[in-house]
PDB file of N, CA and C in Angstrom:
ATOM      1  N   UNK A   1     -24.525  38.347  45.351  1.00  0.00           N
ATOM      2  CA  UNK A   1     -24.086  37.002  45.620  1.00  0.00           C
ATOM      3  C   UNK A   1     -22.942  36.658  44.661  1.00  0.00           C
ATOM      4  N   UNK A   2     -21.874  35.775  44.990  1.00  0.00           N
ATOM      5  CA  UNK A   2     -20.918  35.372  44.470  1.00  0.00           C
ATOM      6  C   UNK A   2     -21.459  34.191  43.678  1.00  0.00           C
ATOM      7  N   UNK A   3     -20.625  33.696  42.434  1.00  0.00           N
ATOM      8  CA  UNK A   3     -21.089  32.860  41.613  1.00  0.00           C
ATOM      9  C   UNK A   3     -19.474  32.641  40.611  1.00  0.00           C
ATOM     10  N   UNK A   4     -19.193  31.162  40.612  1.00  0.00           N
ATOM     11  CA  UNK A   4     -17.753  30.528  39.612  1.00  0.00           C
ATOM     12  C   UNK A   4     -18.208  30.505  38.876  1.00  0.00           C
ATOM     13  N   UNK A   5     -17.874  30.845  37.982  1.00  0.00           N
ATOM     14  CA  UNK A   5     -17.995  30.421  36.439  1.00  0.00           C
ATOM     15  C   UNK A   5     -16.853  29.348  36.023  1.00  0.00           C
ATOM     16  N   UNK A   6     -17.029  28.127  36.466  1.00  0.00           N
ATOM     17  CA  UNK A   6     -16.089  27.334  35.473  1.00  0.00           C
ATOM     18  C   UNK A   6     -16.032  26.919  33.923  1.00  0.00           C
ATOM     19  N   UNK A   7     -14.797  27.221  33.259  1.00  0.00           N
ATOM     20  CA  UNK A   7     -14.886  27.250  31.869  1.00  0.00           C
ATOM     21  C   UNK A   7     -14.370  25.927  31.715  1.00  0.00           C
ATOM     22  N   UNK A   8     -15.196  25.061  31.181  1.00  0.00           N
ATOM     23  CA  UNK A   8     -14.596  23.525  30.838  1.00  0.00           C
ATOM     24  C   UNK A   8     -14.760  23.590  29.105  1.00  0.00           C
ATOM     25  N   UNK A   9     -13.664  23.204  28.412  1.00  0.00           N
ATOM     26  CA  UNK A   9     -13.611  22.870  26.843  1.00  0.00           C
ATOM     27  C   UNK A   9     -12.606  22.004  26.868  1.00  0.00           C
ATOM     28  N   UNK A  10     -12.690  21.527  25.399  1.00  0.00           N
ATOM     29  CA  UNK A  10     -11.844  20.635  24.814  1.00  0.00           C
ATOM     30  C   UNK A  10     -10.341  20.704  24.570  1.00  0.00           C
ATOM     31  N   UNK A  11      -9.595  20.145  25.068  1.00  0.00           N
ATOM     32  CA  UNK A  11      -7.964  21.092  24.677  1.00  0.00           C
ATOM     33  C   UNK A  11      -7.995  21.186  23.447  1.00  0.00           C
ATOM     34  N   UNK A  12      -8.398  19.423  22.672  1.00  0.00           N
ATOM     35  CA  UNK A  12      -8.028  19.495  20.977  1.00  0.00           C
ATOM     36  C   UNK A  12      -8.747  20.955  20.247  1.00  0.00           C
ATOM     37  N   UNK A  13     -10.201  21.215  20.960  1.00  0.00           N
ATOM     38  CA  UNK A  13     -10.521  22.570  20.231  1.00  0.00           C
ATOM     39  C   UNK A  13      -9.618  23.658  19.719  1.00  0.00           C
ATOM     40  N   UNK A  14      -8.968  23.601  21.151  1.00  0.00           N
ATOM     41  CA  UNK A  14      -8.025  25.211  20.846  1.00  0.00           C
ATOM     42  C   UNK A  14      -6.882  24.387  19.866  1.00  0.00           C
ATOM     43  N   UNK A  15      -6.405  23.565  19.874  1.00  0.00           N
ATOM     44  CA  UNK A  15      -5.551  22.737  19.457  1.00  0.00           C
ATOM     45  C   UNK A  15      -5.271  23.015  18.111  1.00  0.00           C
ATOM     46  N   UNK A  16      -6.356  22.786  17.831  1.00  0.00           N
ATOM     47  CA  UNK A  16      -6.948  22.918  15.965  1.00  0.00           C
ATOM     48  C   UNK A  16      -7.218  24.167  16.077  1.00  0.00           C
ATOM     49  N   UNK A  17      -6.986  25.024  16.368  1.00  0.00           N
ATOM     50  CA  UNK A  17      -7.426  26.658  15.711  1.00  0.00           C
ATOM     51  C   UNK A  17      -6.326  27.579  15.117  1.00  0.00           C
ATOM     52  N   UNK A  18      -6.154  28.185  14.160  1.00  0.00           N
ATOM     53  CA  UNK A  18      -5.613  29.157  13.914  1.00  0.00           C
ATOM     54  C   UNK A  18      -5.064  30.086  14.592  1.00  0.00           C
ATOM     55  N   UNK A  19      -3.764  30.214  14.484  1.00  0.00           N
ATOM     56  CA  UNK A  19      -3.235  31.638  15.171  1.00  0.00           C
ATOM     57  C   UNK A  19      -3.846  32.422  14.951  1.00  0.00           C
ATOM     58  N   UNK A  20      -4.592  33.173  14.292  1.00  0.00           N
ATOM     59  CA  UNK A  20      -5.209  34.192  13.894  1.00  0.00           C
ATOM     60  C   UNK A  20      -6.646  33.855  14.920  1.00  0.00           C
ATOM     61  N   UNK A  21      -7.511  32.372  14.601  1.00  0.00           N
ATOM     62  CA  UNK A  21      -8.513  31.867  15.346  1.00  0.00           C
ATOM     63  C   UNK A  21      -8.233  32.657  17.016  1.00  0.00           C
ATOM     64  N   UNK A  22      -7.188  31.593  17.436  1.00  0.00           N
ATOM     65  CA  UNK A  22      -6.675  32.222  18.961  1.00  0.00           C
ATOM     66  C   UNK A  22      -6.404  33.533  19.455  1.00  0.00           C
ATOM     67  N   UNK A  23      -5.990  34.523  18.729  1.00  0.00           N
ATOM     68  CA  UNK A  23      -5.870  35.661  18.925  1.00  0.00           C
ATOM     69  C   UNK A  23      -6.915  36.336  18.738  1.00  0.00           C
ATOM     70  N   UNK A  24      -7.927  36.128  18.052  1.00  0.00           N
ATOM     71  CA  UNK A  24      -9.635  36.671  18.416  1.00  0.00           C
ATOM     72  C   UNK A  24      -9.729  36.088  19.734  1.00  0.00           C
ATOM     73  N   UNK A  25      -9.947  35.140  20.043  1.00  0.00           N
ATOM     74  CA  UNK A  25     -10.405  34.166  21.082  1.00  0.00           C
ATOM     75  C   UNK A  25      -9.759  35.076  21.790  1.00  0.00           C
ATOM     76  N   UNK A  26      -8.362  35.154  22.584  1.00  0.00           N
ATOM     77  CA  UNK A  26      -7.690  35.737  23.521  1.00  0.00           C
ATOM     78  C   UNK A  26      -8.480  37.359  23.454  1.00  0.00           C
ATOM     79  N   UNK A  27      -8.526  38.083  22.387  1.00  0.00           N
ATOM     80  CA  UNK A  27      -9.042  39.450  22.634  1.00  0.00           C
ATOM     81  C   UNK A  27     -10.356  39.273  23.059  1.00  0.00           C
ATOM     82  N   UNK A  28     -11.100  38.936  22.230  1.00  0.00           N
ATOM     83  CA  UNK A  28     -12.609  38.947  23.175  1.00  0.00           C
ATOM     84  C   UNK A  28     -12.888  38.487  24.365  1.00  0.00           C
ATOM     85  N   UNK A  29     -11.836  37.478  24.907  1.00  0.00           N
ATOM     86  CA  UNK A  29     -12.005  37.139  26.324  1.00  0.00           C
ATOM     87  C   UNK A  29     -11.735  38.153  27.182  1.00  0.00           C
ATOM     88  N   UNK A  30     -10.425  38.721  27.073  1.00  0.00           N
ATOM     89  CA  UNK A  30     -10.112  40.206  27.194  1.00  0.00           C
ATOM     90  C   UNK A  30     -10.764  41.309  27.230  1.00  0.00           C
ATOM     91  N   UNK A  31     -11.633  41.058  26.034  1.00  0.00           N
ATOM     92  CA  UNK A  31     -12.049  42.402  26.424  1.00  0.00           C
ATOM     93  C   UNK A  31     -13.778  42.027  26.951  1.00  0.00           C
ATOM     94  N   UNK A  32     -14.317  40.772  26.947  1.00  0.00           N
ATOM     95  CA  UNK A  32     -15.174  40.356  27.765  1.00  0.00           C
ATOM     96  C   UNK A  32     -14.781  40.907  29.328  1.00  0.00           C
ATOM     97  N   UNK A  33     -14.091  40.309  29.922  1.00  0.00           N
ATOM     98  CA  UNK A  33     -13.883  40.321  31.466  1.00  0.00           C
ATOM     99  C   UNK A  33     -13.174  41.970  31.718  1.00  0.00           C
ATOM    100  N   UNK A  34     -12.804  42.965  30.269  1.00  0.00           N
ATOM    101  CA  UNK A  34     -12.993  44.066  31.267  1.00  0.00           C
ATOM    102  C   UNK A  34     -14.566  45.029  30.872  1.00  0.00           C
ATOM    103  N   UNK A  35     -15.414  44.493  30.227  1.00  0.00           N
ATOM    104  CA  UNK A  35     -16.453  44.611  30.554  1.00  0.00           C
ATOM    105  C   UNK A  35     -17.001  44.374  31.583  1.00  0.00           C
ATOM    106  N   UNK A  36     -16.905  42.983  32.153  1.00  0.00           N
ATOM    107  CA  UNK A  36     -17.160  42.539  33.928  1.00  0.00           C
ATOM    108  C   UNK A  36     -16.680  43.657  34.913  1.00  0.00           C
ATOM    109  N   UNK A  37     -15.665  43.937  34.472  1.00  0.00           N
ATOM    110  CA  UNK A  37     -14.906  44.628  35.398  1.00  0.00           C
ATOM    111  C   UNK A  37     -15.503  46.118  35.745  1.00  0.00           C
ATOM    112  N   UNK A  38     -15.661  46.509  34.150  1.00  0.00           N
ATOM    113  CA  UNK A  38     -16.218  48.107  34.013  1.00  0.00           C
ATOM    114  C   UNK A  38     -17.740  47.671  34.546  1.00  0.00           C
ATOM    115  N   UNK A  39     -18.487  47.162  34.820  1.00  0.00           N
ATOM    116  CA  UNK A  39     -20.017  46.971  35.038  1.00  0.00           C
ATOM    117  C   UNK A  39     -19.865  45.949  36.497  1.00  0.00           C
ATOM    118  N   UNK A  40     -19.059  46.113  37.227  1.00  0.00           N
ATOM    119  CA  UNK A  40     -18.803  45.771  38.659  1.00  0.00           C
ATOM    120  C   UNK A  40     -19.120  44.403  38.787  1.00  0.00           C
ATOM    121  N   UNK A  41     -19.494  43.322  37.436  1.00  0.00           N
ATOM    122  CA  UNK A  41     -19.532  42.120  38.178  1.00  0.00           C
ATOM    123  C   UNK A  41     -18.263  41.271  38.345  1.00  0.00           C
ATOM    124  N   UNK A  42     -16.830  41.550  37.727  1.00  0.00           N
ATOM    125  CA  UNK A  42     -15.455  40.795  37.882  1.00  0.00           C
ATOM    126  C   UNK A  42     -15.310  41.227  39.393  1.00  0.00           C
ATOM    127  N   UNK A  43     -14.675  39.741  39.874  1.00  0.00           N
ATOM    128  CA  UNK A  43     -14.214  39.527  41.481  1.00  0.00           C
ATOM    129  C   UNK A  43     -12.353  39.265  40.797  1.00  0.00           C
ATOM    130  N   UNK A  44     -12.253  38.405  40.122  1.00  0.00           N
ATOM    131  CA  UNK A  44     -11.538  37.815  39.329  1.00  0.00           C
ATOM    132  C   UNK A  44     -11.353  36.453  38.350  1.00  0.00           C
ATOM    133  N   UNK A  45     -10.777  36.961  37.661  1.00  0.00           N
ATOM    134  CA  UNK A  45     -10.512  35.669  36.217  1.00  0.00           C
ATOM    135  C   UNK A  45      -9.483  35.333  36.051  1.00  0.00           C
ATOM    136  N   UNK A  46      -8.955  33.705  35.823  1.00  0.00           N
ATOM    137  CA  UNK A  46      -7.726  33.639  35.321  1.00  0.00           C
ATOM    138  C   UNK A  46      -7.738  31.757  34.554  1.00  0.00           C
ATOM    139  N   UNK A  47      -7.123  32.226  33.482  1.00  0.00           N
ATOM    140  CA  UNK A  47      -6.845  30.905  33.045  1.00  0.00           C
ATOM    141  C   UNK A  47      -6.069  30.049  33.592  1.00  0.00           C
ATOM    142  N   UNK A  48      -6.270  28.758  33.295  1.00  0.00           N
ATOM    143  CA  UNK A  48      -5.390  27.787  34.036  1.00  0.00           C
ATOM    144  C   UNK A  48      -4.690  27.138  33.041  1.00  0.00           C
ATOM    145  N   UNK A  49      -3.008  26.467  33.370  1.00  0.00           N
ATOM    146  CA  UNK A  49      -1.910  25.994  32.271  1.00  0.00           C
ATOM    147  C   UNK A  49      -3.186  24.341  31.960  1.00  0.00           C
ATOM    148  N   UNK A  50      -2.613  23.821  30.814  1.00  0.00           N
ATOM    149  CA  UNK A  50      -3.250  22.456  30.388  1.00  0.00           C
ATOM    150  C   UNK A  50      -3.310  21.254  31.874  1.00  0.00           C
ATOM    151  N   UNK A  51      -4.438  20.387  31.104  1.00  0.00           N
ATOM    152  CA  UNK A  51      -4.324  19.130  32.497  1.00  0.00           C
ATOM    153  C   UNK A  51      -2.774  18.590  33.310  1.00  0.00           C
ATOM    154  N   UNK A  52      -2.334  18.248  32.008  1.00  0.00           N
ATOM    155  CA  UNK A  52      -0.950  17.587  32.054  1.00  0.00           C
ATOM    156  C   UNK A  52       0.143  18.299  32.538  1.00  0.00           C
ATOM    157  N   UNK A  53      -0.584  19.679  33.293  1.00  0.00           N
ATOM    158  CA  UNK A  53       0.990  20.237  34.136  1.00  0.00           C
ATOM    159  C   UNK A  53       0.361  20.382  35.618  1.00  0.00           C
ATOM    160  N   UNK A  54      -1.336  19.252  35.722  1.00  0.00           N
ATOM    161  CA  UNK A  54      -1.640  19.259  37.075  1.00  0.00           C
ATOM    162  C   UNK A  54      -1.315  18.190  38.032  1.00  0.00           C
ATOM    163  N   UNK A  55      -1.081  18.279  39.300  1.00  0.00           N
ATOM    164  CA  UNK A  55      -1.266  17.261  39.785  1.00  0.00           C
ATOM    165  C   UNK A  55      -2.391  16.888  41.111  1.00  0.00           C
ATOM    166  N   UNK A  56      -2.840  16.042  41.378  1.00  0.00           N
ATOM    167  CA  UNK A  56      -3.590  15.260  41.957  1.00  0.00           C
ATOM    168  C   UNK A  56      -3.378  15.272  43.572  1.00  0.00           C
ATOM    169  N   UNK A  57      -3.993  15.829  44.759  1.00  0.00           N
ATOM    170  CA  UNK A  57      -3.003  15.359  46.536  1.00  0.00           C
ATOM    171  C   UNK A  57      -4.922  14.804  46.706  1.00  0.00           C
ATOM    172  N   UNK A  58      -4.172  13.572  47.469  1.00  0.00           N
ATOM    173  CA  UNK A  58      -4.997  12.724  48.605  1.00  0.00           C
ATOM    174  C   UNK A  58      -4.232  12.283  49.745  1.00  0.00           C
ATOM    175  N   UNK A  59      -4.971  12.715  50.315  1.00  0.00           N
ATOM    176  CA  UNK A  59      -4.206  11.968  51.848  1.00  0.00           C
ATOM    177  C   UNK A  59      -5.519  11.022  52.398  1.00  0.00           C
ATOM    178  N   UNK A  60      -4.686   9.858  52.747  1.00  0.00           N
ATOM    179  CA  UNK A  60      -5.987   8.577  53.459  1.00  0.00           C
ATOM    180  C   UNK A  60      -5.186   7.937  54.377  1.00  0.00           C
ATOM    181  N   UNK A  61      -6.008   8.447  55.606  1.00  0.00           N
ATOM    182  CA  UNK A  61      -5.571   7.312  56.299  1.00  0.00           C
ATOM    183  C   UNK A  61      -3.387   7.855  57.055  1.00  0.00           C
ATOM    184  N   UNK A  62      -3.872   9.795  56.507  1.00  0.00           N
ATOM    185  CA  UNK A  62      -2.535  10.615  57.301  1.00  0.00           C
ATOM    186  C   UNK A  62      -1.653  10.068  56.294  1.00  0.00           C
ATOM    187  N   UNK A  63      -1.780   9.394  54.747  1.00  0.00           N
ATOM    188  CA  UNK A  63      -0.794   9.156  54.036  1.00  0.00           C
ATOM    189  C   UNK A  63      -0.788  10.137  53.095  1.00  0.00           C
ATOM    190  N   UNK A  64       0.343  10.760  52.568  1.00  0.00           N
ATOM    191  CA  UNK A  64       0.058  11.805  51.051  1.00  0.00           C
ATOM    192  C   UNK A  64       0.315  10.939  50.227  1.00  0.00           C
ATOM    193  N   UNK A  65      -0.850  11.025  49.093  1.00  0.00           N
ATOM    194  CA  UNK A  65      -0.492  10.252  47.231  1.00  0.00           C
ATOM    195  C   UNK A  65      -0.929  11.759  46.679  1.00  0.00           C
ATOM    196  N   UNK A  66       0.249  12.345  45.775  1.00  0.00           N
ATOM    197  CA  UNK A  66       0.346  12.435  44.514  1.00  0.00           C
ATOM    198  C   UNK A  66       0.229  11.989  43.156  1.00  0.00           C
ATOM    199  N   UNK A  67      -0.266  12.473  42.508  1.00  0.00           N
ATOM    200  CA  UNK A  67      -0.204  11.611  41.196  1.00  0.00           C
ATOM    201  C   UNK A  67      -0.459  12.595  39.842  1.00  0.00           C
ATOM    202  N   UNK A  68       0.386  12.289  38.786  1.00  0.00           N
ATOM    203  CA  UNK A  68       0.630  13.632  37.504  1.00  0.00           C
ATOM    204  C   UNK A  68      -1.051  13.536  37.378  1.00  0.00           C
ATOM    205  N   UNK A  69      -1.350  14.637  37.173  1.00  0.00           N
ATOM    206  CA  UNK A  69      -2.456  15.002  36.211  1.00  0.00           C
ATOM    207  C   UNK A  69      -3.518  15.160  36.733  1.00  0.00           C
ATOM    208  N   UNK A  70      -4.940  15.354  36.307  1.00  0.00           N
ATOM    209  CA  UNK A  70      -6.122  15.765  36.805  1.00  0.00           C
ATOM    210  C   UNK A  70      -6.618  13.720  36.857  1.00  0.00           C
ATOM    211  N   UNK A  71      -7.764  13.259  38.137  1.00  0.00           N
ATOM    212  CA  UNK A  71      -8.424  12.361  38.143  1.00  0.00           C
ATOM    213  C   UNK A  71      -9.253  11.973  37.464  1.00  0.00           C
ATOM    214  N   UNK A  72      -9.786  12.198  36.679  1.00  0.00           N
ATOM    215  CA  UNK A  72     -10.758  11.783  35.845  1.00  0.00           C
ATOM    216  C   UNK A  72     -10.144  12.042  34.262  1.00  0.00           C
ATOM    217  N   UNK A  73     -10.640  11.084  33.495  1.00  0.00           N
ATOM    218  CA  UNK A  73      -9.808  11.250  31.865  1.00  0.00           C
ATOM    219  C   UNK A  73     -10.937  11.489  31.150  1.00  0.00           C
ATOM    220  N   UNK A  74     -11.436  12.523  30.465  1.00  0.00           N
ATOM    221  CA  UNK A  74     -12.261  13.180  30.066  1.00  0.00           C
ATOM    222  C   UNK A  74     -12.083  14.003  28.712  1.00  0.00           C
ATOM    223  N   UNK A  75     -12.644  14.400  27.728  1.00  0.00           N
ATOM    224  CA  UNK A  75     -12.522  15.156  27.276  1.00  0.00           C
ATOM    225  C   UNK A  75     -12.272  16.706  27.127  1.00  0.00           C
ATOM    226  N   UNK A  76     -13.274  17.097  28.092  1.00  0.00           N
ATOM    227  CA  UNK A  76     -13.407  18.566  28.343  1.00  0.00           C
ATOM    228  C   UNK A  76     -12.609  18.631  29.540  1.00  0.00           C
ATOM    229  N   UNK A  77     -11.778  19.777  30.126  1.00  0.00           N
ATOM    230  CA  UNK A  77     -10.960  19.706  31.130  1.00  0.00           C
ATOM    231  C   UNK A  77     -11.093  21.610  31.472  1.00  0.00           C
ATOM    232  N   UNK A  78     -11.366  21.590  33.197  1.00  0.00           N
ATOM    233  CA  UNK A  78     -11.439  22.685  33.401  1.00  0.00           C
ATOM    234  C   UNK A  78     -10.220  23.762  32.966  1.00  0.00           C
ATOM    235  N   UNK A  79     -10.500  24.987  32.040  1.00  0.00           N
ATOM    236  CA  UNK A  79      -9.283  25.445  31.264  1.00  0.00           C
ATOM    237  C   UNK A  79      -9.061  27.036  32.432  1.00  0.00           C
ATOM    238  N   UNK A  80     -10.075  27.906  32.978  1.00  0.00           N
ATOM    239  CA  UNK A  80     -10.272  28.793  33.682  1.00  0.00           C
ATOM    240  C   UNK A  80     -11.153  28.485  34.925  1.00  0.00           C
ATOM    241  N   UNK A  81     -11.600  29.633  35.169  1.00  0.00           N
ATOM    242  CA  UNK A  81     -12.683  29.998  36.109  1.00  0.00           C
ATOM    243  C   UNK A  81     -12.622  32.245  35.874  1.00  0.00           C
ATOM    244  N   UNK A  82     -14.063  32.583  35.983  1.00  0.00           N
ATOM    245  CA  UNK A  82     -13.973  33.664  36.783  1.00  0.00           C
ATOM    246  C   UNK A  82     -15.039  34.181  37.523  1.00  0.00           C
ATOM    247  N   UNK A  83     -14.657  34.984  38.677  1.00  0.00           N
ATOM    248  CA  UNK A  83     -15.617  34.603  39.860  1.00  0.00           C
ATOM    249  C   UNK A  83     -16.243  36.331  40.018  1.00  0.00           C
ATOM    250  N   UNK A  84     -17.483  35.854  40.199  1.00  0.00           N
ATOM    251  CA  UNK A  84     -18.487  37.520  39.451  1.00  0.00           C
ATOM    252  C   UNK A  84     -18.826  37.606  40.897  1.00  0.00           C
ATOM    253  N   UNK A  85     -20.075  38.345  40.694  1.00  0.00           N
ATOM    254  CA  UNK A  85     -20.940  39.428  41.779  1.00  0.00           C
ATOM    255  C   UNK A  85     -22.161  39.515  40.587  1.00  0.00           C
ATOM    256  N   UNK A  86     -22.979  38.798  41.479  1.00  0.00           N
ATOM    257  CA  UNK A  86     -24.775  38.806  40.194  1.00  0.00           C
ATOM    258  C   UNK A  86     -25.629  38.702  41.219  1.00  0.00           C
ATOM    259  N   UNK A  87     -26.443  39.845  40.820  1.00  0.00           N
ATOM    260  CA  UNK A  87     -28.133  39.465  41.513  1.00  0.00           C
ATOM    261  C   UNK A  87     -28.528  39.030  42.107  1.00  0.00           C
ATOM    262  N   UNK A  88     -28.737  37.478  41.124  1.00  0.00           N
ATOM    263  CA  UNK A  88     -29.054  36.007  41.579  1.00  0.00           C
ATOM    264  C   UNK A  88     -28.494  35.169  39.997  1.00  0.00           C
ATOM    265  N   UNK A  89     -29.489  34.309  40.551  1.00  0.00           N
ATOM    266  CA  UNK A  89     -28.502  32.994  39.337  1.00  0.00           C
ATOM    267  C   UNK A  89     -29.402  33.207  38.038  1.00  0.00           C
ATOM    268  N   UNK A  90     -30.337  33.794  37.569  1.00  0.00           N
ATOM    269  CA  UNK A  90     -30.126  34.222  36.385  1.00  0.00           C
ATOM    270  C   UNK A  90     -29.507  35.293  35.651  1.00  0.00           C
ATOM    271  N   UNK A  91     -29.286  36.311  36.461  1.00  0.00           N
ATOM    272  CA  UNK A  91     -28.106  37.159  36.388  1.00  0.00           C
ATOM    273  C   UNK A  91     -26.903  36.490  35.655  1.00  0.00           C
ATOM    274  N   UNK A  92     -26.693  35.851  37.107  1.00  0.00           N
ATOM    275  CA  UNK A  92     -25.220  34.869  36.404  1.00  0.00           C
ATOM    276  C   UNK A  92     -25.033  34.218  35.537  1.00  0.00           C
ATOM    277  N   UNK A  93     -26.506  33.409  35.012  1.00  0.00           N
ATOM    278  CA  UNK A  93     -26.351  32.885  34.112  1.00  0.00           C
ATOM    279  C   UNK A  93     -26.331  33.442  32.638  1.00  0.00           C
ATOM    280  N   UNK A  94     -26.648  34.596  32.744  1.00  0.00           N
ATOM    281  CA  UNK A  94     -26.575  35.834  31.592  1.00  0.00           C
ATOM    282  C   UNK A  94     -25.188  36.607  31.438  1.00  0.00           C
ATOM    283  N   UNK A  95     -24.659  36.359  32.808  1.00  0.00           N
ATOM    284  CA  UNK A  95     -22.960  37.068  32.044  1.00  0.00           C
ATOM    285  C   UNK A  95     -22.253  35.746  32.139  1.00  0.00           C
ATOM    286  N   UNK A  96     -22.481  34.394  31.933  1.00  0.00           N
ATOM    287  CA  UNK A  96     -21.313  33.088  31.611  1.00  0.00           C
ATOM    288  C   UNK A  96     -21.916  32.774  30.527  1.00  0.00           C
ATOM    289  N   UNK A  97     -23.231  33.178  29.795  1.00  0.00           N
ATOM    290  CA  UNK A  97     -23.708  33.024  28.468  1.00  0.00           C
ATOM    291  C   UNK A  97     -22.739  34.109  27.361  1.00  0.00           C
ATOM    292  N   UNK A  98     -22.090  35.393  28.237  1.00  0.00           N
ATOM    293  CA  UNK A  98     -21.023  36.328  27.301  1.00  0.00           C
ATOM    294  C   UNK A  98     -19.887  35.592  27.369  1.00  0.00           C
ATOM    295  N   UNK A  99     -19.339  34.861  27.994  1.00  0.00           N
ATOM    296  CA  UNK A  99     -18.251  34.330  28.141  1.00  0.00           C
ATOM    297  C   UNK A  99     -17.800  33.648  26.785  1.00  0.00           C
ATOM    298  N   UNK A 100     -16.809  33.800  25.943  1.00  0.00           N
ATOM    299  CA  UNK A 100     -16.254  34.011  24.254  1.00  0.00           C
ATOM    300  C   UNK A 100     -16.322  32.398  24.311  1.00  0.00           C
ATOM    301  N   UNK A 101     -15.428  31.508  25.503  1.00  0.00           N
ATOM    302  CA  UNK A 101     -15.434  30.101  25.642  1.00  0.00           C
ATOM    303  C   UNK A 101     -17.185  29.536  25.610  1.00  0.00           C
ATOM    304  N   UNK A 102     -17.749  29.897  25.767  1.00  0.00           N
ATOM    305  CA  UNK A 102     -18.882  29.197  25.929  1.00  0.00           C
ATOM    306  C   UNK A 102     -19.058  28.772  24.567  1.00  0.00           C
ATOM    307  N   UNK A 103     -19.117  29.269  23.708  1.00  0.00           N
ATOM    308  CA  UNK A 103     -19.375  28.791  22.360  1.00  0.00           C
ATOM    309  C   UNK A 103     -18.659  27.894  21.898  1.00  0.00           C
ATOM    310  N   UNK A 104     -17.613  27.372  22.456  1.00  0.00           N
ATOM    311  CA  UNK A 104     -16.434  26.429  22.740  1.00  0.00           C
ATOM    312  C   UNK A 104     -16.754  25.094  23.026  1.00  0.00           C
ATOM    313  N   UNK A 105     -17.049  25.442  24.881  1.00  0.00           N
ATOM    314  CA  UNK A 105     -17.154  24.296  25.952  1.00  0.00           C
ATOM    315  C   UNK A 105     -18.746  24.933  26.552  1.00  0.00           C
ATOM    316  N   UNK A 106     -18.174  24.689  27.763  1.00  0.00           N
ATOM    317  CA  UNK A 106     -19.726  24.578  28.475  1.00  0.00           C
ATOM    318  C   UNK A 106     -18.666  25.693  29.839  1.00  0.00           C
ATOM    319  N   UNK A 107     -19.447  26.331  30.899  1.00  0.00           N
ATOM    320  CA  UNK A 107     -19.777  27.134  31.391  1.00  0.00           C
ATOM    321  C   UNK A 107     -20.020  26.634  32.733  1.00  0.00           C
ATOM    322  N   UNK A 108     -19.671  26.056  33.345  1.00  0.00           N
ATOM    323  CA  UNK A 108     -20.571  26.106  35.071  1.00  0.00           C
ATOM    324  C   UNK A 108     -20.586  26.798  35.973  1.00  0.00           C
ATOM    325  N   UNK A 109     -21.481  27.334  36.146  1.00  0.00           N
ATOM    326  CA  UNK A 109     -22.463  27.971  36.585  1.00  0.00           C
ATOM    327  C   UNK A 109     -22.578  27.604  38.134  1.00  0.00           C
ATOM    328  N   UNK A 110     -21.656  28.056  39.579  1.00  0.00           N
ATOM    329  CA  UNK A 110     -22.062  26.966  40.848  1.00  0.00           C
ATOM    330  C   UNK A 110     -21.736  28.483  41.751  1.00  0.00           C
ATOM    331  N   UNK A 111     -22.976  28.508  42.567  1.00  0.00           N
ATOM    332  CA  UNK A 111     -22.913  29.580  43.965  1.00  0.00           C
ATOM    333  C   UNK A 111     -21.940  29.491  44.678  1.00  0.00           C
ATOM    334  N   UNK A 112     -21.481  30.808  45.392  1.00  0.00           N
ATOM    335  CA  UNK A 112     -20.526  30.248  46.291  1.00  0.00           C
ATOM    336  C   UNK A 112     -20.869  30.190  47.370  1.00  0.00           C
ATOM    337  N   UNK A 113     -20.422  29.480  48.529  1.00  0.00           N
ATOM    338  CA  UNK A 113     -20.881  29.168  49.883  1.00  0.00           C
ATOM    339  C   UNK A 113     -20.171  30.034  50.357  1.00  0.00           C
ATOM    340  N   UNK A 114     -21.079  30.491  51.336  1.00  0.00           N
ATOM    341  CA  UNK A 114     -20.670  31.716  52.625  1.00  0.00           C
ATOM    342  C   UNK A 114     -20.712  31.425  53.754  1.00  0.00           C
ATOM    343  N   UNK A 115     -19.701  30.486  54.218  1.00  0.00           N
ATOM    344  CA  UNK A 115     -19.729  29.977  55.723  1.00  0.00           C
ATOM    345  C   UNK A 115     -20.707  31.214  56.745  1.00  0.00           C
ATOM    346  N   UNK A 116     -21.342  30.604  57.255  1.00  0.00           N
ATOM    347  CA  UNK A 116     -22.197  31.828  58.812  1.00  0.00           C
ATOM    348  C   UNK A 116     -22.657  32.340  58.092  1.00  0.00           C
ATOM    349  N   UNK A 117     -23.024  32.453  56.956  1.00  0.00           N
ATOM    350  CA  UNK A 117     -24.373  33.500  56.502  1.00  0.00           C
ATOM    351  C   UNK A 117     -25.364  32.861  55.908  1.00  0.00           C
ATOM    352  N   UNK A 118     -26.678  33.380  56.547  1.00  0.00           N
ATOM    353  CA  UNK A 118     -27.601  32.678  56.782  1.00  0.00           C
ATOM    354  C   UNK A 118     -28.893  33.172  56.017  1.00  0.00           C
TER     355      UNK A 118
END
């Protein structure tokens, strides 16, 4: 079964860390997900740029609104995702507990839906 791992943390975290801090961080993530990879549960991973280079589409009513940035003003802001192959959901929840960010932010943990399969 498929399973997201969304990585939500703090920007100020990374913010405040050491070059030296970040460059652990970057290798163990690294070399986390090619562990996934070598042990067949990576589908794929990828980080995402900060809130403030996202933007927002609604359409209501056949109108498009845009608007800079993510909807909700929050602290923690989704920074990645990577999307496995587990068991079941304690599986999954045992390889987003390796995930280097978790000790960071928080981890979510959400199945994926398989249209027609039943």
């Amino acid at each position: 079964m498929k399973y997201l791992c969304q990585v939500w943390f703090d920007g100020a975290t990374l913010d405040s860390m050491t070059q030296e801090e970040k460059a652990e961080l970057d290798t163990n993530s690294l070399d986390y997900d090619k562990d996934l990879v070598d042990s067949g549960h990576m589908i794929v991973a990828q980080a995402l740029q900060p809130p403030k280079s996202a933007v927002t589409v609604r359409v209501r009513n056949g109108e498009l609104s845009v608007t800079d940035g993510p909807f909700a003003e929050t602290k923690e802001a989704l920074g990645g995702f990577i999307l496995i192959e587990a068991k079941d959901l304690n599986e999954a929840i045992r390889i987003a507990s390796g995930i280097p960010l978790a000790r960071l932010g928080a981890i979510e943990v959400r199945p994926i839906h398989e249209f027609g399969a039943q």
